[in-house]
Protein backbone atom coordinates (compact mmCIF):
# COMPACT_ATOMS: atom_id res chain seq x y z
CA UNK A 1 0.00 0.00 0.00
CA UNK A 2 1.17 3.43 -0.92
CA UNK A 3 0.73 5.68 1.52
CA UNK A 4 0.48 9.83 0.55
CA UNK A 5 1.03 13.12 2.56
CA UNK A 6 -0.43 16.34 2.70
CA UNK A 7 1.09 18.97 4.74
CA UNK A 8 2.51 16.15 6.88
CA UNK A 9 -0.74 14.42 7.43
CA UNK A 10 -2.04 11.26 5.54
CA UNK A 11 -4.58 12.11 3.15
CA UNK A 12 -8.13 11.09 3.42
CA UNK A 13 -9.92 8.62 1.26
CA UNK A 14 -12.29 9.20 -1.13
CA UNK A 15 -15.55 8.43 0.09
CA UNK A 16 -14.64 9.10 3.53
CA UNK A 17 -14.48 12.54 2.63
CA UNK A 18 -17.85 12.47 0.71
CA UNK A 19 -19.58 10.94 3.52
CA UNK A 20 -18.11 13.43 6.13
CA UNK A 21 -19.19 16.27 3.64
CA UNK A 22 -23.15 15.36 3.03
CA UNK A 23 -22.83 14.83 7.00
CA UNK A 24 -21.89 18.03 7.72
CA UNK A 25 -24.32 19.80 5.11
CA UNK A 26 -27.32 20.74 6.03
CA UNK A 27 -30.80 20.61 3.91
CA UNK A 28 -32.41 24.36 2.56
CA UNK A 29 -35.38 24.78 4.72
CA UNK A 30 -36.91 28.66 3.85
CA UNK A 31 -39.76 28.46 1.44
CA UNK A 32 -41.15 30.34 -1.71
CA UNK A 33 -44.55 30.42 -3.84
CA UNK A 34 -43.82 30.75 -7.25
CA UNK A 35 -45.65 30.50 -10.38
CA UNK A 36 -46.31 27.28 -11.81
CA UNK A 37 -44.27 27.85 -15.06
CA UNK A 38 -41.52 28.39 -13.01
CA UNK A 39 -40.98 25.41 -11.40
CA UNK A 40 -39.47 22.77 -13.55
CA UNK A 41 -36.71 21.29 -11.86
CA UNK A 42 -37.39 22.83 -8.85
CA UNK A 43 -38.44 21.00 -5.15
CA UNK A 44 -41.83 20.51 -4.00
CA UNK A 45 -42.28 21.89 -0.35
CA UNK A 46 -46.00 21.16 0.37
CA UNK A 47 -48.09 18.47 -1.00
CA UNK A 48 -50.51 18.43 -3.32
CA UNK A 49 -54.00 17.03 -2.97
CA UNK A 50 -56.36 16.60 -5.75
CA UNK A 51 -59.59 19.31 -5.09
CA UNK A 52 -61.76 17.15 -7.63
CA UNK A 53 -61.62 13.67 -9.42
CA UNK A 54 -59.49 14.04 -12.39
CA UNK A 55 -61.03 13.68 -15.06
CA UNK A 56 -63.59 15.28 -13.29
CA UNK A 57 -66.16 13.23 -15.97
CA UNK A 58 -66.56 9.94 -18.06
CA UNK A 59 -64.64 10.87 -21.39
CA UNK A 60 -64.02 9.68 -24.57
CA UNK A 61 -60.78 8.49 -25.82
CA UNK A 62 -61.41 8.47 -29.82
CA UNK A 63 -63.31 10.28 -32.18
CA UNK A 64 -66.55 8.08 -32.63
CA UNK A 65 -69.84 7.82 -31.38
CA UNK A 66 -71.22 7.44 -28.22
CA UNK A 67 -73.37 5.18 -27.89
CA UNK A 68 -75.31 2.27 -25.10
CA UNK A 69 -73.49 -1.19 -24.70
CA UNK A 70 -77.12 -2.21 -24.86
CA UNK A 71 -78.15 -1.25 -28.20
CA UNK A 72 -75.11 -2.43 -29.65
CA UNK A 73 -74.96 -5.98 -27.59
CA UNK A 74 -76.08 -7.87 -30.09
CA UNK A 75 -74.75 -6.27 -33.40
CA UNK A 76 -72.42 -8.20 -35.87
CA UNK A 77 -71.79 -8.61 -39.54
CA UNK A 78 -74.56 -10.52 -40.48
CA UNK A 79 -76.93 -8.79 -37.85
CA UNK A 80 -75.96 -5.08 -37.65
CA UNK A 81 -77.67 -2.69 -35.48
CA UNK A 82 -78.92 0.72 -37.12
CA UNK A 83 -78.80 3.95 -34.54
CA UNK A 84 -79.87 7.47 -35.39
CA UNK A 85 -77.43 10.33 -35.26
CA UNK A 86 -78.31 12.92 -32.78
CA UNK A 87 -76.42 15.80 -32.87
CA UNK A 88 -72.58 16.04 -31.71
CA UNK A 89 -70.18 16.87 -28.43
CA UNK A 90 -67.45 18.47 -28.79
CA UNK A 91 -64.00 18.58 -25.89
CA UNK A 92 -65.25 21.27 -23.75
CA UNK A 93 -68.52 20.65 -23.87
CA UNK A 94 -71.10 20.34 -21.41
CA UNK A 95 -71.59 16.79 -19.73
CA UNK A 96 -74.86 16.91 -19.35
CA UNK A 97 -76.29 17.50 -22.52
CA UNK A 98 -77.40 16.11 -24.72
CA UNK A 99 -79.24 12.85 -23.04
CA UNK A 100 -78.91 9.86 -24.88
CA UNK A 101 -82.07 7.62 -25.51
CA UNK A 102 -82.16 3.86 -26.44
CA UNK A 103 -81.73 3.41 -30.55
CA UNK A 104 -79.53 6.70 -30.34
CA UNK A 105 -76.19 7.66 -31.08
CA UNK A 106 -74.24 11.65 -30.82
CA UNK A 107 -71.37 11.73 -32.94
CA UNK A 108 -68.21 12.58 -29.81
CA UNK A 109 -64.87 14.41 -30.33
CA UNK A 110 -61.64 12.55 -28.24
CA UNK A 111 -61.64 14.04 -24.40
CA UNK A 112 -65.12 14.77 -24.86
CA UNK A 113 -67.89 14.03 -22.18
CA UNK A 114 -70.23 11.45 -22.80
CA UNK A 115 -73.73 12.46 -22.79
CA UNK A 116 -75.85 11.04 -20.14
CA UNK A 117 -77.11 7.56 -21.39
CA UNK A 118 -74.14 6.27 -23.27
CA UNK A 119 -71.21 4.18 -21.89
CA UNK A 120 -69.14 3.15 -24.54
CA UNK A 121 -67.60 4.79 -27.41
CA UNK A 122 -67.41 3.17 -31.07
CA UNK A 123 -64.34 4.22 -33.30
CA UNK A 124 -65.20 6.44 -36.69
CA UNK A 125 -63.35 3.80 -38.77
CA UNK A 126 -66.01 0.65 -36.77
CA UNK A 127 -68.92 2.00 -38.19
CA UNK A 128 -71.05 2.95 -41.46
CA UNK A 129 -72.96 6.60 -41.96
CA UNK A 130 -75.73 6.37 -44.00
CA UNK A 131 -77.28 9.65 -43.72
CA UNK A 132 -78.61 10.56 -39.73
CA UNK A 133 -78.09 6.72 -39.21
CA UNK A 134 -75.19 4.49 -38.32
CA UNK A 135 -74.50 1.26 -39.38
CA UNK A 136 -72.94 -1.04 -36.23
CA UNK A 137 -71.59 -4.41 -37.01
CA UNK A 138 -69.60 -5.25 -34.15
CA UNK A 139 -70.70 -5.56 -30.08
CA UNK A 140 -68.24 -3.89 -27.57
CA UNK A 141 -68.58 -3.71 -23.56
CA UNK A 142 -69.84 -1.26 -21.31
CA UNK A 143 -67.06 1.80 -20.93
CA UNK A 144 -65.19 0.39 -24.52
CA UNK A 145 -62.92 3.84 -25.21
CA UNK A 146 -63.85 5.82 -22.29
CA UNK A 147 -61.74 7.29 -19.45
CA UNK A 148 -64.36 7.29 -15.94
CA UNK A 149 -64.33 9.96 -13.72
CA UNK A 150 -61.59 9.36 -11.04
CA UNK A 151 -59.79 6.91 -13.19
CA UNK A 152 -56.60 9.18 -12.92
CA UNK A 153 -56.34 10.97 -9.38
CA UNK A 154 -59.49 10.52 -7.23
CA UNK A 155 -60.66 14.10 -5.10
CA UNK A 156 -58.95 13.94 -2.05
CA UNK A 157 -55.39 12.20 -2.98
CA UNK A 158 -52.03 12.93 -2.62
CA UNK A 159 -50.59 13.44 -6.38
CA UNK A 160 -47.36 15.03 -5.59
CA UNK A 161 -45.67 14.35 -2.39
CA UNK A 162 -43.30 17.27 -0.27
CA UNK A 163 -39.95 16.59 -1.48
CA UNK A 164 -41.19 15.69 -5.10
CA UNK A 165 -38.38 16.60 -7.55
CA UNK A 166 -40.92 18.28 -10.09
CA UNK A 167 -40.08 16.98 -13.65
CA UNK A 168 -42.20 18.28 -16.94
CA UNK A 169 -44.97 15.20 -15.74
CA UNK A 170 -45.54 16.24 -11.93
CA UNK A 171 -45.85 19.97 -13.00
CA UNK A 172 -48.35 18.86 -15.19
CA UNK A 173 -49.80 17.25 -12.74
CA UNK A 174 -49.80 19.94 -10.56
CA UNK A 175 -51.24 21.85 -13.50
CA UNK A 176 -54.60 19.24 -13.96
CA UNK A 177 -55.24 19.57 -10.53
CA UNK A 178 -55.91 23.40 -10.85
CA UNK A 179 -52.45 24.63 -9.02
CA UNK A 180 -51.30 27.94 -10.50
CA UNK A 181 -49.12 28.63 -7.67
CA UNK A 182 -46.31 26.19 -6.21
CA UNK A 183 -44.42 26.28 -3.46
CA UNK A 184 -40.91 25.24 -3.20
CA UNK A 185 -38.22 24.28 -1.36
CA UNK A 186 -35.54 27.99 -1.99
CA UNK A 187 -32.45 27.25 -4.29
CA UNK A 188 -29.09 26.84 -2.11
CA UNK A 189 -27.28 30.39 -2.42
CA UNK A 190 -23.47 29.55 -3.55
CA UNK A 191 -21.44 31.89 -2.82
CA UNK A 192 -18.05 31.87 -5.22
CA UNK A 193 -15.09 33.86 -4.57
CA UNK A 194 -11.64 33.22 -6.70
CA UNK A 195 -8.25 34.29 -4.94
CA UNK A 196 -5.17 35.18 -6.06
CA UNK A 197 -3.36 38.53 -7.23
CA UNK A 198 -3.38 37.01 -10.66
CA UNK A 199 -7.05 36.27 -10.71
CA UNK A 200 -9.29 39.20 -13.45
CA UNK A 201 -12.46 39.37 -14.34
CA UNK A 202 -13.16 38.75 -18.02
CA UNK A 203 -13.21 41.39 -20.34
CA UNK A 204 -11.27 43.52 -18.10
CA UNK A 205 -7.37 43.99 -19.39
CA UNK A 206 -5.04 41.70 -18.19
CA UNK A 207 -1.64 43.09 -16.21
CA UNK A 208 1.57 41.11 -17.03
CA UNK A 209 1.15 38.06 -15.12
CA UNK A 210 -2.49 38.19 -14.46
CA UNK A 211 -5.22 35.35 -16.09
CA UNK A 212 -8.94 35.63 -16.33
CA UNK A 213 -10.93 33.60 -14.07
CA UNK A 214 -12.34 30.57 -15.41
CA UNK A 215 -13.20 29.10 -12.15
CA UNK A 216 -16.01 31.19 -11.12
CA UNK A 217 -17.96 30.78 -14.35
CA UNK A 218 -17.57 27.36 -14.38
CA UNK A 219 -18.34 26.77 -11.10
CA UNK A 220 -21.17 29.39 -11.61
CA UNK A 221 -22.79 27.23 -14.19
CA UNK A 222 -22.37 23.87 -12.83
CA UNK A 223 -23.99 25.45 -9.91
CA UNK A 224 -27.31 26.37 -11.44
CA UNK A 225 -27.27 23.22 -13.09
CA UNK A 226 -27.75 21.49 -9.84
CA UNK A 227 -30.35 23.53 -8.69
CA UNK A 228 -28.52 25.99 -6.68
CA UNK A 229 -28.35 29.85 -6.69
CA UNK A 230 -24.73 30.96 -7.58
CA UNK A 231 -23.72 34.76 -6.22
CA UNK A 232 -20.35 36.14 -7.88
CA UNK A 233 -17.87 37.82 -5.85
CA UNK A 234 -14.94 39.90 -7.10
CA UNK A 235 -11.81 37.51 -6.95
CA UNK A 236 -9.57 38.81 -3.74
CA UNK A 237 -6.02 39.02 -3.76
CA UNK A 238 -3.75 36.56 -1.60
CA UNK A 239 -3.82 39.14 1.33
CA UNK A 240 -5.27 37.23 4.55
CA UNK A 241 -7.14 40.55 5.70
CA UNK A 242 -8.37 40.64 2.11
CA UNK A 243 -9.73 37.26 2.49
CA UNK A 244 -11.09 37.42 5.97
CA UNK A 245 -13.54 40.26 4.66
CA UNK A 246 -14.38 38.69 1.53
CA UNK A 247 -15.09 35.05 3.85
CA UNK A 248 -17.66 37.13 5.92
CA UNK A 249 -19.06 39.39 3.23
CA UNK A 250 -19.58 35.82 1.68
CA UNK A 251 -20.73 34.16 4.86
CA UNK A 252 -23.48 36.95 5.33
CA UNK A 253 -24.78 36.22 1.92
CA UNK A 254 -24.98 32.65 1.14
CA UNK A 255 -26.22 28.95 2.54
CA UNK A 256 -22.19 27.68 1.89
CA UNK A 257 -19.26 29.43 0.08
CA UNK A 258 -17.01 27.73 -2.36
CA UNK A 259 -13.39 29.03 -2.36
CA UNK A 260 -11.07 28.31 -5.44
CA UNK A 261 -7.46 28.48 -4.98
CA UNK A 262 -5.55 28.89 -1.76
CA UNK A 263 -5.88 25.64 -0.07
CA UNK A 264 -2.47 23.56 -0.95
CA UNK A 265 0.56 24.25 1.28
CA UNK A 266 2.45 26.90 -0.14
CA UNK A 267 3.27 30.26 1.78
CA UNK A 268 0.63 32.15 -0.54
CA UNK A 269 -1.87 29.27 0.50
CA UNK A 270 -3.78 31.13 3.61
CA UNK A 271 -7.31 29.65 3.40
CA UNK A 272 -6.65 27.04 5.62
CA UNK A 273 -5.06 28.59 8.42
CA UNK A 274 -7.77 31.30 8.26
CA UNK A 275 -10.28 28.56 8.44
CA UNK A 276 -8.65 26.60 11.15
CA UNK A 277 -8.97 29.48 12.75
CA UNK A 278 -12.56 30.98 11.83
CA UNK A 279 -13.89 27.29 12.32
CA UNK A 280 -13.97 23.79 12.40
CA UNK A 281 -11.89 21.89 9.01
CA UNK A 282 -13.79 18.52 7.96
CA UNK A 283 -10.86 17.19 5.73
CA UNK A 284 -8.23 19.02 4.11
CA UNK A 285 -6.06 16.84 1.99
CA UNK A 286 -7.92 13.44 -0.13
CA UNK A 287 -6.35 10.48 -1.77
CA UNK A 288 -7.13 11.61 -5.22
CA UNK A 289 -6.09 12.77 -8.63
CA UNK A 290 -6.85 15.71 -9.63
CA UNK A 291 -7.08 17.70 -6.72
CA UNK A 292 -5.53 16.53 -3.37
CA UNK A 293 -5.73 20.01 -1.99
CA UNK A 294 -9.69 20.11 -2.04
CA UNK A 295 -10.87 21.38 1.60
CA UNK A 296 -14.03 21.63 3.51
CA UNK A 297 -14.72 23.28 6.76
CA UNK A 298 -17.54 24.60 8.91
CA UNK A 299 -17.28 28.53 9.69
CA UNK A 300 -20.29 30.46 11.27
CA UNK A 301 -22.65 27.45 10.80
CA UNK A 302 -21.84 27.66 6.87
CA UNK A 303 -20.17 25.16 4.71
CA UNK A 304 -17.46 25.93 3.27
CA UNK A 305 -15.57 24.01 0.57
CA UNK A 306 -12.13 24.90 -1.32
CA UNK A 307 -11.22 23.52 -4.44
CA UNK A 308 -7.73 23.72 -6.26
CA UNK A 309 -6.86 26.97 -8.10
CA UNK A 310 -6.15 25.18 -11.19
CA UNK A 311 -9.58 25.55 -13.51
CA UNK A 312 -9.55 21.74 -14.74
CA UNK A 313 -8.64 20.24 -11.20
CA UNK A 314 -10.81 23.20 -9.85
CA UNK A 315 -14.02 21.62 -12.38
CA UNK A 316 -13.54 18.33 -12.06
CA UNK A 317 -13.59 18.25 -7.76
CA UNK A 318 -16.54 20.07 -7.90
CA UNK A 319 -18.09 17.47 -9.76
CA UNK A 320 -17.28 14.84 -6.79
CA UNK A 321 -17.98 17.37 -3.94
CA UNK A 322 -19.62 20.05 -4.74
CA UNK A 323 -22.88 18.78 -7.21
CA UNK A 324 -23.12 16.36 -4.41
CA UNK A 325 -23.13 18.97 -1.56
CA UNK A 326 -25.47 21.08 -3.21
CA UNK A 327 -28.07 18.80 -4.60
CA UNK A 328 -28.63 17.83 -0.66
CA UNK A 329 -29.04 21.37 0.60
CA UNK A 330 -31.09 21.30 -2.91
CA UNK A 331 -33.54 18.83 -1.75
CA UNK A 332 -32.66 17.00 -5.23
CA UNK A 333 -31.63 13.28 -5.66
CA UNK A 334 -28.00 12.60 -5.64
CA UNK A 335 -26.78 13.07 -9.31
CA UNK A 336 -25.73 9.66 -11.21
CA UNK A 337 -24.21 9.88 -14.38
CA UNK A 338 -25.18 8.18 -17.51
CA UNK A 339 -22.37 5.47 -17.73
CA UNK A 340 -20.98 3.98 -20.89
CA UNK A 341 -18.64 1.07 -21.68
CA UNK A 342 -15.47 1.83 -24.22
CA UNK A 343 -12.22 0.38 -24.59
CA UNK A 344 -9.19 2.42 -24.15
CA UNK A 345 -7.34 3.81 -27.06
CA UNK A 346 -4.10 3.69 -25.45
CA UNK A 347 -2.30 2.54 -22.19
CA UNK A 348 -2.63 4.43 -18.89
CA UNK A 349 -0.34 5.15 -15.82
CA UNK A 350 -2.22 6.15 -12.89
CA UNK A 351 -0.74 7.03 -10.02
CA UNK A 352 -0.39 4.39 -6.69
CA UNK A 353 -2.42 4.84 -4.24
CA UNK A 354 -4.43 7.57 -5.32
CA UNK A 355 -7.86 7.27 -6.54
CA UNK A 356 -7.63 8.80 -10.33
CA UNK A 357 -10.48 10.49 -12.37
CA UNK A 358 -9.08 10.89 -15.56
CA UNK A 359 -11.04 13.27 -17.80
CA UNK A 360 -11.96 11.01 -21.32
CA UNK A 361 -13.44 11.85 -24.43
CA UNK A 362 -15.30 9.18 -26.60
CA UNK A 363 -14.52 8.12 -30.03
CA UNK A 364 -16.89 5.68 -31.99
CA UNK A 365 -16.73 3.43 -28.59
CA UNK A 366 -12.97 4.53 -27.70
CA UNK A 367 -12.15 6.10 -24.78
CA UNK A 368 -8.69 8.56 -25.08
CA UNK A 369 -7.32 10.58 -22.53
CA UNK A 370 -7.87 14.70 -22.91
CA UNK A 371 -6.09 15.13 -19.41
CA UNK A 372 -3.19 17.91 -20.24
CA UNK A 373 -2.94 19.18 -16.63
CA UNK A 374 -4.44 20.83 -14.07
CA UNK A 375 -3.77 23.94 -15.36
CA UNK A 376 -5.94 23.58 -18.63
CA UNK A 377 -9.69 23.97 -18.55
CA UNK A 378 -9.34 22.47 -22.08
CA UNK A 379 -8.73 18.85 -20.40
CA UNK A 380 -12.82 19.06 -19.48
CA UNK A 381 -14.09 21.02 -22.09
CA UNK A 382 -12.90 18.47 -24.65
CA UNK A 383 -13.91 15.49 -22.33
CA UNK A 384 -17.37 13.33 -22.71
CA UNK A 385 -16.69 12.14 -19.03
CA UNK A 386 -14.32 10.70 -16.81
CA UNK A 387 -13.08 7.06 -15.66
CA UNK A 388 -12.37 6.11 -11.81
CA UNK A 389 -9.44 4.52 -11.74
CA UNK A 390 -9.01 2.36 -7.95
CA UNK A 391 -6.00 3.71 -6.08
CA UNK A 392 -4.83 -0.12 -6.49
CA UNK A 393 -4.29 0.26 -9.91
CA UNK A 394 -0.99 1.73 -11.98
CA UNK A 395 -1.59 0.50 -15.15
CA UNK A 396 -4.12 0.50 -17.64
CA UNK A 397 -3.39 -1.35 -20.78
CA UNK A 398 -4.91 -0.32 -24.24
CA UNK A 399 -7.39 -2.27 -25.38
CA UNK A 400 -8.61 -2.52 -21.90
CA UNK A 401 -12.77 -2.10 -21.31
CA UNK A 402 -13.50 0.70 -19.05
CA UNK A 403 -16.37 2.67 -17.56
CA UNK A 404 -17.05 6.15 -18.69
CA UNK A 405 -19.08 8.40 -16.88
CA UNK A 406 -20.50 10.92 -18.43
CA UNK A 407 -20.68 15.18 -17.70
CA UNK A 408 -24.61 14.68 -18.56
CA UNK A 409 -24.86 18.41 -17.04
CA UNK A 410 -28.12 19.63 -16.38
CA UNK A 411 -29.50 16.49 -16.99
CA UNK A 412 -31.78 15.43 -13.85
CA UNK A 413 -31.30 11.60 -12.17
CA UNK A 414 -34.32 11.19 -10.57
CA UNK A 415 -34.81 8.33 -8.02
């Protein structure tokens, strides 16, 4: 067993960390209302009962005639039964006219009501018109191609339980039972601050030495992809009063604060000495590859995670730590990607004892590396996924049949 170091400490394992992470985070509990149209994707936060029987009538499910099982009970080629044509119903139209009388039929649109009298529904293409008559050749039972009152939610149930991740179908449901109005669990506010004296804002001018930050706006859009609320800050330089202010101004405004850059072990790293001190570290230091620096800590009742500096390592550990985080405050299910099997294009070397995610990209059922370093954003952008690698492993030959995970972003896992 190879055994790793960070800052003189052993490093952490994988899932240990996780688990002490979603331990430590705590679940959004503050409310809204918002309109229904808004709230795809979003958290149910109170129930929802049906206030009538949906459909609230018997309805037709074809374009036909309505018509009694009675009159028709005995019908069949050689013996059809003739019914007159009384007038029509259209969708919309009111239930309780007309009233149908034995020997009669009303022409009925699909979703229509069926008059009063008539229980089953015969198909356009089942019968013959002959003027104001129809020609029946063929029996069918009582309630043939017709939806009963109740037969989707009865008055009274439960159609959408608290905690209901709404998806297109349950805000439609929420829609046929009348709701205009929802509400919902509040979106986790992320706070994300970049540090570093090198750190500008796009489409400001760069000083010699400076970059633009990437991190932010990745992390930015990740974050609202996983139902959470992300808040901007101006990226502070690597000045520890600088940073104390911007951790409280940050503190003040969000549920948890993600901090990118500052947490490795180098003299110009002072995030986690001014968390040690502000509050209580979880884990600083993990057994994994990219990103061994990643640190999480409790300050002011707040989470508060730090990811690498470097924009892919920065990316691809908030994948494993942060979607996760969030999606609990979020009230969401835990995010599983979409997995796919491919074969590796070429050998790998991972490192011992360190559990690897090695950014992929697919190729017609290949699976090649795109992992340049840390320092690239381009070894994500030009990746389908990524491929866990057990810290037991050091070699990967090509040819060998691998797992790919895929960045399905946005894309909801519901359980």
């Amino acid at each position: 067993m190879t055994y790793h170091y960070f800052g003189g400490k052993p490093l952490i394992d994988f899932e240990a960390a996780v688990e002490i992470l979603l331990s430590a985070c705590p679940m959004v509990s503050s409310v809204e209302v918002v309109p229904i149209d808004a709230c795809v994707r979003r958290v149910l936060a109170e129930s929802l009962a049906a206030k009538e029987d949906v459909p609230a009538f018997n309805r037709s499910t074809m374009d036909g005639f309505a018509v009694r099982s009675e009159d028709i009970r005995r019908a069949c080629p050689d013996e059809p039964v003739v019914l007159s044509v009384r007038g029509s119903i259209a969708a919309g139209a009111d239930p309780s006219a007309p009233v149908l009388t034995p020997g009669t039929a009303v022409q009925i649109a699909t979703g229509a009501p069926l008059p009063t009298g008539a229980d089953v529904v015969v198909p356009f293409e089942d019968v013959e018109r002959e003027d104001q008559k129809i020609i029946v050749r063929k029996s069918l039972p009582s309630f043939k191609n017709v939806t009963l009152r109740g037969a989707d939610i009865r008055a009274g149930t439960v159609a959408v339980k608290r905690g209901d991740y709404l998806s297109p179908a349950r805000v439609a449901v929420a829609a046929g039972l009348g709701y205009d109005r929802l509400t919902v669990f509040c979106k986790p506010r992320v706070v994300l601050l970049s540090s570093g004296d090198e750190v500008q804002r796009p489409g400001r001018s760069l000083k010699p030495g400076q970059v633009y930050d990437m991190n932010s706006f990745a992390l930015s859009a990740l974050v609202s992809d996983h139902g959470g609320q992300p808040l901007l800050m101006e990226a502070v330089p690597d000045a520890e009063d600088d940073l104390n202010q911007a951790l409280t101004r940050a503190l003040s405004q969000g549920d948890f604060v993600v901090l990118s850059a500052g947490s490795s072990v180098g003299e110009r790293d002072l995030m986690p000495r001014i968390l040690r001190r502000r509050g209580r570290i979880l884990f600083h230091g993990v057994a994994i590859r990219p990103g061994r620096p990643v640190l999480s800590a409790i300050v002011d009742g707040r989470l508060v995670l730090n990811l690498p500096g470097f924009p892919a390592s920065c990316l691809m550990v908030a994948y494993l730590f942060l979607v996760p985080a969030l999606r609990k405050a979020a009230h969401l299910p835990q995010w599983k990607p979409r997995t796919k099997t491919a074969v590796l294009g070429e050998p790998i070397t991972s490192p011992p004892g360190l559990r690897h995610f090695l950014p992929v990209r697919m190729e017609k059922g290949i699976a090649r590396s795109v992992f340049k370093e840390s320092g690239t954003i381009t070894s994500l952008s030009e990746a389908d996924g990524y491929i866990d690698i057990d810290p037991s492993i050091v070699q990967l030959p090509e040819g060998e049949q691998v797992t790919v995970h895929l960045f399905d972003d946005g894309a909801e896992n519901v359980s």
